[in-house]
Protein backbone atom coordinates (compact mmCIF):
# COMPACT_ATOMS: atom_id res chain seq x y z
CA UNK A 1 141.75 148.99 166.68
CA UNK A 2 142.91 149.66 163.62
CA UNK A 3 143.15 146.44 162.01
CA UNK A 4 139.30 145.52 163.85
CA UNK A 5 138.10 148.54 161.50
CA UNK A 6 139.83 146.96 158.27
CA UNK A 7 138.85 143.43 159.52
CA UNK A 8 135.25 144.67 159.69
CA UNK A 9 135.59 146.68 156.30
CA UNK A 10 136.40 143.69 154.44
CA UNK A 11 133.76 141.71 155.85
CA UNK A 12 131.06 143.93 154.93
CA UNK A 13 132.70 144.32 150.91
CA UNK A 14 132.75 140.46 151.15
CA UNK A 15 129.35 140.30 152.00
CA UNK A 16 127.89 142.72 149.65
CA UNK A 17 130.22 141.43 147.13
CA UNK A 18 128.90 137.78 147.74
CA UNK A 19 125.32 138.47 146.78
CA UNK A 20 126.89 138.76 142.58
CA UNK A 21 127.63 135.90 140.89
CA UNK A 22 131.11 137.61 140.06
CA UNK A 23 131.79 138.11 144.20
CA UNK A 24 130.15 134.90 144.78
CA UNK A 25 133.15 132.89 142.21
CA UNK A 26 135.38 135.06 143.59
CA UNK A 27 135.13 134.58 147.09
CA UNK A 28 135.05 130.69 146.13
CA UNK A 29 138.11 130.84 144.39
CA UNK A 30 139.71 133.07 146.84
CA UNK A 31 139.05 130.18 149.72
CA UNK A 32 140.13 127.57 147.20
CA UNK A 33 143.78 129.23 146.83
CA UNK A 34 143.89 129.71 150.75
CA UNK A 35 144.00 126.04 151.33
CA UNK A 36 146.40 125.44 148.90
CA UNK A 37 148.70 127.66 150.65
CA UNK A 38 151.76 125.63 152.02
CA UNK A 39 154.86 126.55 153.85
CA UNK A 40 158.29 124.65 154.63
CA UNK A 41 159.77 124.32 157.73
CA UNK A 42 163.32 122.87 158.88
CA UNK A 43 164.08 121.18 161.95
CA UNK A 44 167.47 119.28 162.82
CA UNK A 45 167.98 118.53 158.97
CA UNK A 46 164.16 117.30 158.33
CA UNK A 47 162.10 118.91 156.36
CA UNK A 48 158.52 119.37 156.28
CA UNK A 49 155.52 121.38 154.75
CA UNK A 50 152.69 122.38 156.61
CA UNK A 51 148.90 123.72 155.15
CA UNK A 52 149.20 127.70 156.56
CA UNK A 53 145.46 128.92 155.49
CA UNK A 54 145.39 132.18 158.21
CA UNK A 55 147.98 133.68 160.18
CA UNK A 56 147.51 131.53 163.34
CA UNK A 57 148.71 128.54 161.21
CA UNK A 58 151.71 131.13 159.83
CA UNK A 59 152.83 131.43 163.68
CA UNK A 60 152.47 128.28 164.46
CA UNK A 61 154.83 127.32 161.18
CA UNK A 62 157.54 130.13 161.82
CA UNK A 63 157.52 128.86 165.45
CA UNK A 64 157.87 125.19 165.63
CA UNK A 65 161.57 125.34 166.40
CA UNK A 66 161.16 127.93 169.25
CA UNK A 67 157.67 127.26 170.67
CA UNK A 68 158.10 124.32 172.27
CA UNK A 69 161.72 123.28 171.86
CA UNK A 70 161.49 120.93 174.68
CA UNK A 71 158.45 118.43 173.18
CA UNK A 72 161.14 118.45 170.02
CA UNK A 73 164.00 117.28 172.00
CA UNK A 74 161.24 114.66 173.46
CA UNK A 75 160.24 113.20 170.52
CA UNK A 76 164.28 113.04 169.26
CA UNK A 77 164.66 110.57 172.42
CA UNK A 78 161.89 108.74 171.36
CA UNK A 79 163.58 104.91 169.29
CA UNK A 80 162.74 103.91 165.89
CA UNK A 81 159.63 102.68 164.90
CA UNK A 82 157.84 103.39 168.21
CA UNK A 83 154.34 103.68 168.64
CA UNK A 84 153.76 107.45 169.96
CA UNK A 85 149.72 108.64 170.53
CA UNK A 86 149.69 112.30 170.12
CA UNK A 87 146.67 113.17 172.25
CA UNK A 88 145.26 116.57 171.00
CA UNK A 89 147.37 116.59 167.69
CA UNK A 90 145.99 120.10 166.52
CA UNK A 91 147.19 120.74 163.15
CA UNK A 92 149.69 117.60 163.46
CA UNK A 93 152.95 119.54 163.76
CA UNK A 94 154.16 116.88 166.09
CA UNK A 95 153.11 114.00 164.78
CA UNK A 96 154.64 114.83 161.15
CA UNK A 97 157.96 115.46 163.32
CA UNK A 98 157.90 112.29 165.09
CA UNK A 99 157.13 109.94 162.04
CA UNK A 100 159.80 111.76 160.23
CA UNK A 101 162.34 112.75 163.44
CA UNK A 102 161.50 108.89 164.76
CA UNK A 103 160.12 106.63 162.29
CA UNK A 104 156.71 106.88 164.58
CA UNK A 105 153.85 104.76 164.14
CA UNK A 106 151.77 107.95 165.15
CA UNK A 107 147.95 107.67 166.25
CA UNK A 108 147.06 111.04 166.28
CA UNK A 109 143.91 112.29 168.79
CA UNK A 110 141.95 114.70 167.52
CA UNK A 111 138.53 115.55 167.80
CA UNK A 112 138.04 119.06 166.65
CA UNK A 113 136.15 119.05 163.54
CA UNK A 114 137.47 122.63 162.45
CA UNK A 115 141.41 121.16 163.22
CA UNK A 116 140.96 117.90 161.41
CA UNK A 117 141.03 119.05 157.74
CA UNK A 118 144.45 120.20 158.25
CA UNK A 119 145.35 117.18 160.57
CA UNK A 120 144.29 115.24 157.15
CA UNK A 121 146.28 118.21 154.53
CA UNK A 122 149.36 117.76 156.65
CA UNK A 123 149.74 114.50 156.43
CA UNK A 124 148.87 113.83 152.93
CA UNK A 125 151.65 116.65 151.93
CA UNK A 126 154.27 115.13 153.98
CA UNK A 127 153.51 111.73 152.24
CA UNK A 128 153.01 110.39 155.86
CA UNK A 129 149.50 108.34 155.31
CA UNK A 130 151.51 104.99 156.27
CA UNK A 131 152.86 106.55 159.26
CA UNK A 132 150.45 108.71 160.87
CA UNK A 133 146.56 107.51 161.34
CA UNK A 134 143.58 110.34 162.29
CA UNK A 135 141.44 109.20 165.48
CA UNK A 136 139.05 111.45 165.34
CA UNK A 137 137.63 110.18 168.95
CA UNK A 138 137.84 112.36 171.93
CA UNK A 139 139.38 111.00 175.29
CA UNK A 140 138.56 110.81 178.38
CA UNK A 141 137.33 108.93 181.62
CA UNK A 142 135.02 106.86 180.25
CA UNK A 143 133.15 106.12 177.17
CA UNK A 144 129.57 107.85 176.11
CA UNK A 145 128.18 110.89 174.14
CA UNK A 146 128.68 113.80 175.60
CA UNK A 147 129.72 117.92 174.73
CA UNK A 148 132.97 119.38 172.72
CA UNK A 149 133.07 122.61 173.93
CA UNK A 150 135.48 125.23 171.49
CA UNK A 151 136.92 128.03 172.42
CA UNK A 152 137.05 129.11 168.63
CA UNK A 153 136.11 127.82 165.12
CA UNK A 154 139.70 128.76 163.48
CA UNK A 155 141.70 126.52 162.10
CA UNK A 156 144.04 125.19 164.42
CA UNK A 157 142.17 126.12 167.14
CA UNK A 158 143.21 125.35 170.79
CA UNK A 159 141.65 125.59 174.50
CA UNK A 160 138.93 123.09 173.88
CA UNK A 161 137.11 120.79 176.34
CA UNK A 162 134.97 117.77 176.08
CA UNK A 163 132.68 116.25 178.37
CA UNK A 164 134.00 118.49 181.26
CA UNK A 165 132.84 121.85 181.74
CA UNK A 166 136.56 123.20 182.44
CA UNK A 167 139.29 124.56 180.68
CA UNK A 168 142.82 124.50 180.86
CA UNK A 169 143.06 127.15 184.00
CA UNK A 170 140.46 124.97 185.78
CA UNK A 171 137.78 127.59 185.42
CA UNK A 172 134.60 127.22 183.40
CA UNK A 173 134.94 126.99 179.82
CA UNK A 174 133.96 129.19 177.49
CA UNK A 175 131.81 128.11 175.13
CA UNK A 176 131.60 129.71 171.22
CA UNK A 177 130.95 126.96 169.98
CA UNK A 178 129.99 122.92 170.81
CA UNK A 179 128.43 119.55 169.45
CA UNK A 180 127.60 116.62 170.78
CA UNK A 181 130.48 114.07 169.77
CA UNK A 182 131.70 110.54 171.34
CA UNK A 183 134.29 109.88 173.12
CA UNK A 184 136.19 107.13 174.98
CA UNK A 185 139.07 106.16 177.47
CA UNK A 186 142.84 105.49 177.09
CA UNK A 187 141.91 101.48 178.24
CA UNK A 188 139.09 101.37 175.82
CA UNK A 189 140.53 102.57 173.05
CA UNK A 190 142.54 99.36 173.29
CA UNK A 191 140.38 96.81 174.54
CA UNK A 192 137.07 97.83 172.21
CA UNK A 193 138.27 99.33 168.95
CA UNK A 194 141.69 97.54 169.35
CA UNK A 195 144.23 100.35 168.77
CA UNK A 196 148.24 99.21 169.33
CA UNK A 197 149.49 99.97 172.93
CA UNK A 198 151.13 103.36 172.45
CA UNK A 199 155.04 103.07 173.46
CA UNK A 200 154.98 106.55 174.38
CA UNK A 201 152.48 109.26 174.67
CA UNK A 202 152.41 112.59 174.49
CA UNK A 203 149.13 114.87 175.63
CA UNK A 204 147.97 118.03 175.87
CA UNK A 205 144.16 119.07 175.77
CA UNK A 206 144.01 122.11 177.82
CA UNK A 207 142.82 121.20 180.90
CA UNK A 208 141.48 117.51 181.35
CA UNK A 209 145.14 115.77 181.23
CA UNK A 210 144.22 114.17 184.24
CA UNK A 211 140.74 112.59 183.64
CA UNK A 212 142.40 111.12 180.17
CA UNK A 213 145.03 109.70 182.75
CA UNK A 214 142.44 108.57 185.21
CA UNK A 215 141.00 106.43 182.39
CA UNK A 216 144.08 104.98 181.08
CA UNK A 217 145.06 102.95 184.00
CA UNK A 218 146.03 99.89 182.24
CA UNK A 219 147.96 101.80 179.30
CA UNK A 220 150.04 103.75 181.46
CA UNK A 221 151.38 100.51 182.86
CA UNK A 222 152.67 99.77 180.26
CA UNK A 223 154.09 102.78 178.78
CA UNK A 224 157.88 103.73 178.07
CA UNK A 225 157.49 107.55 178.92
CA UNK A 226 154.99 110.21 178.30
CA UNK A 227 155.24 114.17 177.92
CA UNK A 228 152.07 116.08 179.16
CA UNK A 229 151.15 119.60 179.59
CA UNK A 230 150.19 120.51 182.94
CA UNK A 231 148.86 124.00 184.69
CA UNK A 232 150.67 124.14 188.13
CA UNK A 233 148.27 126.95 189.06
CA UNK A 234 145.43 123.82 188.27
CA UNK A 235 145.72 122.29 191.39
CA UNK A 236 143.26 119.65 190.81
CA UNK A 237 144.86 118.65 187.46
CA UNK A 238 148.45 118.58 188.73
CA UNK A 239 147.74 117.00 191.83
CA UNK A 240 145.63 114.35 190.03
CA UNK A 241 148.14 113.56 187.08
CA UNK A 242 151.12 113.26 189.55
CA UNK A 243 148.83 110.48 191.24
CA UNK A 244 148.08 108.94 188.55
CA UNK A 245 151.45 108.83 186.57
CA UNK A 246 153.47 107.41 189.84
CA UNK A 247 150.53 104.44 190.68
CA UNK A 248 151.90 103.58 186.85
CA UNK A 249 155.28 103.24 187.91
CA UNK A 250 156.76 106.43 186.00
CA UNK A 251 158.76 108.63 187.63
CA UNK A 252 159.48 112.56 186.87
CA UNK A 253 162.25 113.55 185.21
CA UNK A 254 161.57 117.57 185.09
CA UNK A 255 159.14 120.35 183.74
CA UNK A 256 160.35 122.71 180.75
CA UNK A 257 158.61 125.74 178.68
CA UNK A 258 160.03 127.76 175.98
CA UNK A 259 161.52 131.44 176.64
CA UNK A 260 158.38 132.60 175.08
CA UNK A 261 156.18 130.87 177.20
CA UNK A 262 157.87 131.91 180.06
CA UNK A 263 157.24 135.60 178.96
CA UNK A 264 153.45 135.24 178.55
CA UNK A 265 151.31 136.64 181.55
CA UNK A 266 148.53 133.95 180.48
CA UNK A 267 150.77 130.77 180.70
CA UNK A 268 154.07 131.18 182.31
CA UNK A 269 152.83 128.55 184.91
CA UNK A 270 152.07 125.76 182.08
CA UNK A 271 154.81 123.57 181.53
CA UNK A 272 155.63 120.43 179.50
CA UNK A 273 156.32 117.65 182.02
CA UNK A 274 158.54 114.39 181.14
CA UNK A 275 158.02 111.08 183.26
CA UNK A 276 159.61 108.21 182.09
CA UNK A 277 159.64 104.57 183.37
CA UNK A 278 163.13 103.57 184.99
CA UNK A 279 163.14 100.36 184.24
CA UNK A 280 163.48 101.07 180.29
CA UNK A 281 166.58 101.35 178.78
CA UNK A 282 166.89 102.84 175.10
């Protein structure tokens, strides 16, 4: 309560402050010096800097060893040089590990407009432009316009949705805020704007894992191994996806969260799930 009375407080100085030509350069100048504002992190000897503009990117930054220490571990397996699409890259915190961790040829997926300006920061300060390239195409079953559906307008923002009214518990999405954006299939992504076969994927969109799946029949035959986030209280989606991924040929290795995942009321039934194909050998 407290800090929704000093959040409030400052808004309304900010605002009265903004209608002076003094507040008005300030408040400019004050936004200017937030995006500059950059943090290092250290993971298994590599380091990396990250854009940290609020304190949702600050957590995200002092948690990237502990958050999700089994997509790290992942993306360690993953060989030299590989070609990895990072479906719902965010910020990019995994995609800057993987070109660094792995070499990656990374093709990151990321349609939020309010996430891809630090997509775009985070790889130009980790000097990764030659590694990592921004497709700023949403995917799904099948290719048309249709509605991206956010849960929030922060940076960094998760729990987003596009062209299916659900979200990641399999309930109706909420909607703050949306536009009308175009998006494609796995298999068309390939065959129309002629993207490289991923060697390995890793996806997690909150919520319409398996419809992405479901139109990626052709690239998941192909595929080396994929880690993908999936609600085990979402029927529909878990069902689905384990369809899916075994008519590909991959089998399933196991299902991991972090400790602090596994404390969280909200998502202690998410997990990270690893399927690789048995017939590849490292």
């Amino acid at each position: 309560s407290l800090k929704k009375i000093i959040k409030k407080s400052i808004i309304l100085f900010s605002r009265i402050l903004s209608k002076t030509r003094i507040g008005q350069v300030y408040g400019e100048t004050i936004i200017e010096d937030v995006m500059k504002r950059e943090k290092t992190v250290m993971h298994n000897d590599i380091e990396m800097r990250f854009s940290i503009p609020d304190q949702s990117n600050r957590f995200r930054i002092d948690t990237f060893s502990s958050k999700e220490p089994e997509t790290l571990e992942w993306i360690d397996f993953i060989p030299d040089n590989s070609i990895l699409w990072d479906i719902g890259a965010n910020i990019g915190l995994y995609s800057v590990y993987a070109a660094r961790a792995s070499k990656c040829k990374v093709f990151a997926f990321e349609p939020s407009v309010f996430n891809l300006e630090l997509l775009a920061r985070n790889i130009f300060i980790n000097n990764l432009q030659e590694k990592i390239t921004i497709i700023p195409l949403a995917l799904t079953d099948k290719m048309g316009i249709n509605k991206m559906r956010l849960t929030t307008t922060d940076w960094g923002g998760a729990l987003s949705t596009f062209g299916k009214n659900i979200g990641w518990d399999g309930l109706p999405q909420e909607d703050n805020f949306s536009f009308q954006t175009f998006g494609c299939s796995m298999d068309q992504a390939v065959s129309i704007f002629k993207l490289p076969r991923p060697d390995f994927i890793k996806m997690d969109v909150d919520g319409i894992e398996h419809f992405i799946l479901q139109g990626g029949k052709n690239i998941l035959n192909k595929i080396n191994g994929i880690l993908i986030e999936i609600n085990d209280d979402f029927k529909e989606q878990a069902v689905s996806s384990k369809k899916f991924l075994e008519e590909a040929g991959l089998s399933f290795k196991g299902k991991r969260h972090s400790e602090m995942i596994d404390k969280s009321a909200t998502f202690r039934m998410v997990y990270n799930q690893i399927w690789v194909r048995e017939s590849y050998v490292q």
